[in-house]
PDB file of N, CA and C in Angstrom:
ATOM      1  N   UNK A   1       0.830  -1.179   0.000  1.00  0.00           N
ATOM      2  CA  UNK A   1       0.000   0.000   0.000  1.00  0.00           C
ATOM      3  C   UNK A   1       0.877   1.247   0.000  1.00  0.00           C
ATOM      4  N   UNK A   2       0.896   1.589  -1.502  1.00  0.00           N
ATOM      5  CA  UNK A   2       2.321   3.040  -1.028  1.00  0.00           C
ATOM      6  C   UNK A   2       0.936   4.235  -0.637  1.00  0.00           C
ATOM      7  N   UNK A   3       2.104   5.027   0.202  1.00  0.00           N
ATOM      8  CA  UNK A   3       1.987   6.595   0.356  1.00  0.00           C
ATOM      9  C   UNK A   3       2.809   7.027   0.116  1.00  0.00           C
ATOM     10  N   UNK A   4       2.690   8.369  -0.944  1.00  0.00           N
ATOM     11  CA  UNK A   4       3.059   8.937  -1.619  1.00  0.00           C
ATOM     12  C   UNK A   4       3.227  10.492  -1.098  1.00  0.00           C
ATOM     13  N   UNK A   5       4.020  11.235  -0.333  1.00  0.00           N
ATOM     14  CA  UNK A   5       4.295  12.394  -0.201  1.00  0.00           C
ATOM     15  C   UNK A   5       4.677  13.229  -0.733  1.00  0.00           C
ATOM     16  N   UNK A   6       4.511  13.975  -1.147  1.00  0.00           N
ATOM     17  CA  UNK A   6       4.645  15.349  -2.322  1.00  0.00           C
ATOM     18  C   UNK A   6       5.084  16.828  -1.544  1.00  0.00           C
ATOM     19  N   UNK A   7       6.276  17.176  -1.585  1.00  0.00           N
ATOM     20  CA  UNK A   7       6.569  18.643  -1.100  1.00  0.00           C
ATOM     21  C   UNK A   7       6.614  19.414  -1.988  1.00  0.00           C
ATOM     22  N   UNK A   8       6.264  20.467  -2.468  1.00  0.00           N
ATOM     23  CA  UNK A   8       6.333  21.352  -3.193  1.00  0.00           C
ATOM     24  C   UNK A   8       6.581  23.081  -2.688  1.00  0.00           C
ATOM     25  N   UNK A   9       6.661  23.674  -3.193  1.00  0.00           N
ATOM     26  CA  UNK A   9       6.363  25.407  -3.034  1.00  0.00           C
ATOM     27  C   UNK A   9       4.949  25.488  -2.621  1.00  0.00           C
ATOM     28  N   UNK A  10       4.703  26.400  -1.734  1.00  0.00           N
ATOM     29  CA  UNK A  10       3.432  26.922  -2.064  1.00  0.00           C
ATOM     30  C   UNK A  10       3.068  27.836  -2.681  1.00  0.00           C
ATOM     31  N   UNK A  11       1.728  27.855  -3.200  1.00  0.00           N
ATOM     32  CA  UNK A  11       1.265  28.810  -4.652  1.00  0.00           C
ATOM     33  C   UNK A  11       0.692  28.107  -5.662  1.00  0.00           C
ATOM     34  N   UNK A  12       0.397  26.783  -5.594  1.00  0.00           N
ATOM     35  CA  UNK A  12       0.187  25.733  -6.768  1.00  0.00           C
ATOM     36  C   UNK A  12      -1.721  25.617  -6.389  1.00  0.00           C
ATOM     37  N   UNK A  13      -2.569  26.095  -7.277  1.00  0.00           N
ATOM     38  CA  UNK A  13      -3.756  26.270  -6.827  1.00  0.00           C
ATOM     39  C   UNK A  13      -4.205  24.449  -6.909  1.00  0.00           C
ATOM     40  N   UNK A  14      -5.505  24.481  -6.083  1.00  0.00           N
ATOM     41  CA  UNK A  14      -6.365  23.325  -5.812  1.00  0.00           C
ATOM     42  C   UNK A  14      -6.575  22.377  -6.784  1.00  0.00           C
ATOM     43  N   UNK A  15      -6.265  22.872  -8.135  1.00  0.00           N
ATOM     44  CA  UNK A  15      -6.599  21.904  -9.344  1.00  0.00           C
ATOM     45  C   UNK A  15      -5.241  21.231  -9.648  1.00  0.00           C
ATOM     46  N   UNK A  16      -4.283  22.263  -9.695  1.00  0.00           N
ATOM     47  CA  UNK A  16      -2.674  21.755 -10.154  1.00  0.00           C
ATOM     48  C   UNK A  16      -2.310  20.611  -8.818  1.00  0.00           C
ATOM     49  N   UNK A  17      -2.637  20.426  -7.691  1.00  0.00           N
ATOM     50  CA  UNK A  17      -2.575  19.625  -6.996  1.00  0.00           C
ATOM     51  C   UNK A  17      -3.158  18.260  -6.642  1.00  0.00           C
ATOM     52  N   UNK A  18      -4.181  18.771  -7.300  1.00  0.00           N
ATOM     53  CA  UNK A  18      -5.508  17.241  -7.496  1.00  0.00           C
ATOM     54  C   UNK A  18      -5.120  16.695  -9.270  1.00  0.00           C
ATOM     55  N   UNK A  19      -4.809  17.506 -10.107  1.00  0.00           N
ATOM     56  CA  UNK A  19      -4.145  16.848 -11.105  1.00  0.00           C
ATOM     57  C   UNK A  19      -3.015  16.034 -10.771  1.00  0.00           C
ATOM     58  N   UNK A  20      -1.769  16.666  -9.613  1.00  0.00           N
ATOM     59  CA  UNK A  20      -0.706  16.216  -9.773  1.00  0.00           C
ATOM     60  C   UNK A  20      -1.066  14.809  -8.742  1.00  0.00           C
ATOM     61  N   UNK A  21      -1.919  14.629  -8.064  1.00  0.00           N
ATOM     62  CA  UNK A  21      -1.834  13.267  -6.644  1.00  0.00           C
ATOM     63  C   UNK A  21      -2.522  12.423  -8.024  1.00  0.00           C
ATOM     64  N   UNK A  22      -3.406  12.977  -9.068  1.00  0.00           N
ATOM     65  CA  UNK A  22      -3.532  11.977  -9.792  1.00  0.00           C
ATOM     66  C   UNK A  22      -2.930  11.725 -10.906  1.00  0.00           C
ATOM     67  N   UNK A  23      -1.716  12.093 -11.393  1.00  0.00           N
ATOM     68  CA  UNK A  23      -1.077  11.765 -12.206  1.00  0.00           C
ATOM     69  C   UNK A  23      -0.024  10.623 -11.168  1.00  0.00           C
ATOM     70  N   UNK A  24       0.563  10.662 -10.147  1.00  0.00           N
ATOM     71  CA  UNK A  24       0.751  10.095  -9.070  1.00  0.00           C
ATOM     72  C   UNK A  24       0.200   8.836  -8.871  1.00  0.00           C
ATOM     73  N   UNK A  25      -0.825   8.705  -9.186  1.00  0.00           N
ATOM     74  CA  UNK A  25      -1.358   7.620  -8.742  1.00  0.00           C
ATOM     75  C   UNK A  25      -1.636   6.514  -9.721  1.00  0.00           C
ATOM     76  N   UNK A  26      -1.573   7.206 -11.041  1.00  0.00           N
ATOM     77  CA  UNK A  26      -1.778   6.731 -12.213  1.00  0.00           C
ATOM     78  C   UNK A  26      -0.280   5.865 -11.978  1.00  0.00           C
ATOM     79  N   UNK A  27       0.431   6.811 -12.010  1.00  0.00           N
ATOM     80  CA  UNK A  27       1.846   5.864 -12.327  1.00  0.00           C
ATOM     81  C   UNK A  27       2.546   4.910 -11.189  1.00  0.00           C
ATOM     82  N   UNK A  28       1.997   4.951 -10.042  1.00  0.00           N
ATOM     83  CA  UNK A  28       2.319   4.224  -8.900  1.00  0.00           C
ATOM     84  C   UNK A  28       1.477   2.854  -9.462  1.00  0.00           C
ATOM     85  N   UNK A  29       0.119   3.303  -9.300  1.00  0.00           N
ATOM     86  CA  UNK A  29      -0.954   1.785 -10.187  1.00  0.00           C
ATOM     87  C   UNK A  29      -0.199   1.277 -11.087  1.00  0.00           C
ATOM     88  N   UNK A  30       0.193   1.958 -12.002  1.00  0.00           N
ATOM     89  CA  UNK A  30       0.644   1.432 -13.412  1.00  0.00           C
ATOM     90  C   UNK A  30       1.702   0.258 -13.881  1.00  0.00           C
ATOM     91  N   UNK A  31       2.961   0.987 -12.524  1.00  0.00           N
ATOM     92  CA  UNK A  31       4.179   0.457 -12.451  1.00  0.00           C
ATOM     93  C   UNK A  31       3.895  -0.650 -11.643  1.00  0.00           C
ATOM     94  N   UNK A  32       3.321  -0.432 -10.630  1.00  0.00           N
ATOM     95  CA  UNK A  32       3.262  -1.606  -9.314  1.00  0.00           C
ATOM     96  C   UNK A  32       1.846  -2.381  -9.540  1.00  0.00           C
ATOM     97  N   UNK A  33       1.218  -2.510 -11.112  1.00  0.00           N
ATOM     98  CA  UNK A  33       0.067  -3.093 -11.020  1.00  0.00           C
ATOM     99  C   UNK A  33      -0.967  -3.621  -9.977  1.00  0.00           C
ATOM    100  N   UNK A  34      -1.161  -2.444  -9.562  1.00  0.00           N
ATOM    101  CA  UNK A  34      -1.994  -2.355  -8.379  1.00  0.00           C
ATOM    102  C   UNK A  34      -3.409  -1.877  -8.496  1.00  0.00           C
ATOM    103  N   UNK A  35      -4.050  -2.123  -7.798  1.00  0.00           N
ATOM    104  CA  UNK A  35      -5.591  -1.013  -7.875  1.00  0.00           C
ATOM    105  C   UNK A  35      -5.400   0.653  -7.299  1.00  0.00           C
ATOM    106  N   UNK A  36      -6.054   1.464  -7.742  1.00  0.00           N
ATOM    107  CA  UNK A  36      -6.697   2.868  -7.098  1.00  0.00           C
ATOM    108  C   UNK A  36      -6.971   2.984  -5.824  1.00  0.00           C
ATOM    109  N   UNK A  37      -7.359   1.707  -5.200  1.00  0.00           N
ATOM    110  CA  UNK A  37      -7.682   2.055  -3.526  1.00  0.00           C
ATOM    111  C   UNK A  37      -6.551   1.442  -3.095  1.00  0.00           C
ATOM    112  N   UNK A  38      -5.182   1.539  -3.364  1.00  0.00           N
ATOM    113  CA  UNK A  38      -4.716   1.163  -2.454  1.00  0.00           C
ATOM    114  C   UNK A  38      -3.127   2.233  -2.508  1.00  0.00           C
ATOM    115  N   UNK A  39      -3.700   3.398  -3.141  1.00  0.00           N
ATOM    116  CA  UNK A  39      -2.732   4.187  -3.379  1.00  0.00           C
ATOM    117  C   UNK A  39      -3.259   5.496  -2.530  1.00  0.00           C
ATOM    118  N   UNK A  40      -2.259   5.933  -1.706  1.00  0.00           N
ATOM    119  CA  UNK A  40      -2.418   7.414  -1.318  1.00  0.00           C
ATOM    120  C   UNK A  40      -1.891   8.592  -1.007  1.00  0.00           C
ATOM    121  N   UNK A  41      -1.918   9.870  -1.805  1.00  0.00           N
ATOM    122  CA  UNK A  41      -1.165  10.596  -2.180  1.00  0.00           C
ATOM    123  C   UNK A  41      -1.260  12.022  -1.307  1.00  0.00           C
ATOM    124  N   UNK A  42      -0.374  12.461  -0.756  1.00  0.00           N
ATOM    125  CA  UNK A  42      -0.243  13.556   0.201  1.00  0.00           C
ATOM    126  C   UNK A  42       0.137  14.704  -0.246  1.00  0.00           C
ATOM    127  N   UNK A  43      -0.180  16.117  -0.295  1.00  0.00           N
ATOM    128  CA  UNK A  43       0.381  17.249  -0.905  1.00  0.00           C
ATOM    129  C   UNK A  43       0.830  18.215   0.408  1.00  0.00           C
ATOM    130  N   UNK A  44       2.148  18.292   0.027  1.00  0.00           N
ATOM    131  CA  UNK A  44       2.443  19.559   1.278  1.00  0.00           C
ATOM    132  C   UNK A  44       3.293  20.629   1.294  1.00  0.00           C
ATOM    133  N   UNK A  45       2.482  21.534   1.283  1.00  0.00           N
ATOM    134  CA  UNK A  45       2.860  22.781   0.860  1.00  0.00           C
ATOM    135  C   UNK A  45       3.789  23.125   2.077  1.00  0.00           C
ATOM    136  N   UNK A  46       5.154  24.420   0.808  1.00  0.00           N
ATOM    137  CA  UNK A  46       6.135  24.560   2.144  1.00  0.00           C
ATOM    138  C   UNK A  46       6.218  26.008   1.628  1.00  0.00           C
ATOM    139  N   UNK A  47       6.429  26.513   2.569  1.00  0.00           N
ATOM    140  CA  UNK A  47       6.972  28.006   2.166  1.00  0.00           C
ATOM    141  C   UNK A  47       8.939  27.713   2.001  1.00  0.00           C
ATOM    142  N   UNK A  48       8.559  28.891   1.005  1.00  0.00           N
ATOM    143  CA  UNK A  48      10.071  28.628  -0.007  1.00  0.00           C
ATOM    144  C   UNK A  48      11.087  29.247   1.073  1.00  0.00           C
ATOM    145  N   UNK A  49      11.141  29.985   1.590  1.00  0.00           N
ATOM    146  CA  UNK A  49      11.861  29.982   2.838  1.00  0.00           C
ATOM    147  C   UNK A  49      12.004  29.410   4.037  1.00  0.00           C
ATOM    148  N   UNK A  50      11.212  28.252   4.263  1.00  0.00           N
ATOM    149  CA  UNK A  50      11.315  27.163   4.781  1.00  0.00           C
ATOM    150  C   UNK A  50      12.014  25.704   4.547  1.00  0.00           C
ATOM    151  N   UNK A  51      11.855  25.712   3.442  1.00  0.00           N
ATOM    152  CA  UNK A  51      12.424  24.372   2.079  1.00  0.00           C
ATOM    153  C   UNK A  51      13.700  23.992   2.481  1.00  0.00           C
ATOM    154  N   UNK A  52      14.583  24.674   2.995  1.00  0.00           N
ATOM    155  CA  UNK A  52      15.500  24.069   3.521  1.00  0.00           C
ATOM    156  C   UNK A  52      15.843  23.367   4.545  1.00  0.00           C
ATOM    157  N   UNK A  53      15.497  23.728   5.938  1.00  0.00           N
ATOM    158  CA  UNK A  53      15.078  23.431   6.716  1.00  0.00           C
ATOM    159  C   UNK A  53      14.324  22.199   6.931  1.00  0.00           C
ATOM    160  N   UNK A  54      12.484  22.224   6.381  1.00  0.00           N
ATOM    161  CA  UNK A  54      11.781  21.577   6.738  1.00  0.00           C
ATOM    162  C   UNK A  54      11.793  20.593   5.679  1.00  0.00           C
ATOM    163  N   UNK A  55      12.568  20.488   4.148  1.00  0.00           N
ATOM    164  CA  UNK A  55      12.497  19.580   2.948  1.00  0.00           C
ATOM    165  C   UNK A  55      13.750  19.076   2.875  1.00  0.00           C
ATOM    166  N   UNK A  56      14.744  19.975   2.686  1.00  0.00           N
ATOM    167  CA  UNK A  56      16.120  19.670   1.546  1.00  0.00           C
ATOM    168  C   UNK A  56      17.236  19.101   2.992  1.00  0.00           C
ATOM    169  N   UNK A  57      17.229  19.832   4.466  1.00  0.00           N
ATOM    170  CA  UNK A  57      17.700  19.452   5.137  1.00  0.00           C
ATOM    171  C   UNK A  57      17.816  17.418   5.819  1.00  0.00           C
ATOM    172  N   UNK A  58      16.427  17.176   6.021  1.00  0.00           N
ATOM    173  CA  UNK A  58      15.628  16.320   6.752  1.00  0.00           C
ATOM    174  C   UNK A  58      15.333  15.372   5.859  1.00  0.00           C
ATOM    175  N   UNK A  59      14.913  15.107   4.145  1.00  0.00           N
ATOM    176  CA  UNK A  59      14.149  14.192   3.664  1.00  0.00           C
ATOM    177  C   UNK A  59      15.395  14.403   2.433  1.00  0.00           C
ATOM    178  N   UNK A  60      16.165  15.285   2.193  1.00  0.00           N
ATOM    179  CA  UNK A  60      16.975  14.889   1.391  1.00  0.00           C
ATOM    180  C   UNK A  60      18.320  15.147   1.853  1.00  0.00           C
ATOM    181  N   UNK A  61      19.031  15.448   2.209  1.00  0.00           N
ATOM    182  CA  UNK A  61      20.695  15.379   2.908  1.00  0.00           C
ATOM    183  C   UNK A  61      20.343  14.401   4.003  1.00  0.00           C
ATOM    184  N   UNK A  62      19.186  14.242   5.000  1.00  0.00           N
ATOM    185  CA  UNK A  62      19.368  13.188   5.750  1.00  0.00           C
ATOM    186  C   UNK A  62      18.556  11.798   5.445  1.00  0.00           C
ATOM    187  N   UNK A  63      18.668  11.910   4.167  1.00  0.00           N
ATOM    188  CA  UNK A  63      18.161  10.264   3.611  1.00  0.00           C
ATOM    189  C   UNK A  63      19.100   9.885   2.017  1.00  0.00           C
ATOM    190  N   UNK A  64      19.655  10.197   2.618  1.00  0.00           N
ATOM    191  CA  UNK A  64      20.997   9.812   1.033  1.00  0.00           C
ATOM    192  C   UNK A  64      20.430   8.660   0.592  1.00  0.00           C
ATOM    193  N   UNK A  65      20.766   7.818   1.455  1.00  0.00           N
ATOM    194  CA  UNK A  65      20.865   6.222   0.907  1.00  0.00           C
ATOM    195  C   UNK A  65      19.334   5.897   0.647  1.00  0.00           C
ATOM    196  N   UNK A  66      17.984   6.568   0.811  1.00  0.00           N
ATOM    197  CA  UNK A  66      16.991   5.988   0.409  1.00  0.00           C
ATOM    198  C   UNK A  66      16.416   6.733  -1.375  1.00  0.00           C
TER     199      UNK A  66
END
C-alpha cells in the first residue's frame, strides 16, 4: 500500500494539486500493477523559505541512501 508524499512550493492552486496526486497515482498503479484504492497521495505545501530546513535538510541530505 504506497503513500506517496509530495513537497512542493506553495502557490500551486487546488486543481494543479488534485491533477498532480492523480497523475501520481496513475503511475504508482501502473508500475506496481496495483488497484486505485490502495494508493495514497499527500500534498504539502512549504513556504520557499522554509524548504530548507523543513524539505532539503531532513528528507533529502538526511536520507541519502533511500
Amino acid at each position: 500500500m504506497p503513500h506517496v508524499i509530495v513537497k512542493l512550493h506553495s502557490g500551486r492552486s487546488e486543481q494543479q494539486k488534485n491533477a498532480l496526486a492523480e497523475a501520481v497515482t496513475k503511475a504508482v498503479t501502473s508500475t506496481l500493477k496495483s488497484g486505485e484504492e490502495s494508493v495514497s497521495v499527500a500534498i504539502e505545501d512549504v513556504e520557499p523559505r522554509d524548504w530548507a530546513e523543513q524539505v532539503y535538510r531532513p528528507d533529502i541530505l538526511g536520507k541519502m541512501q533511500t
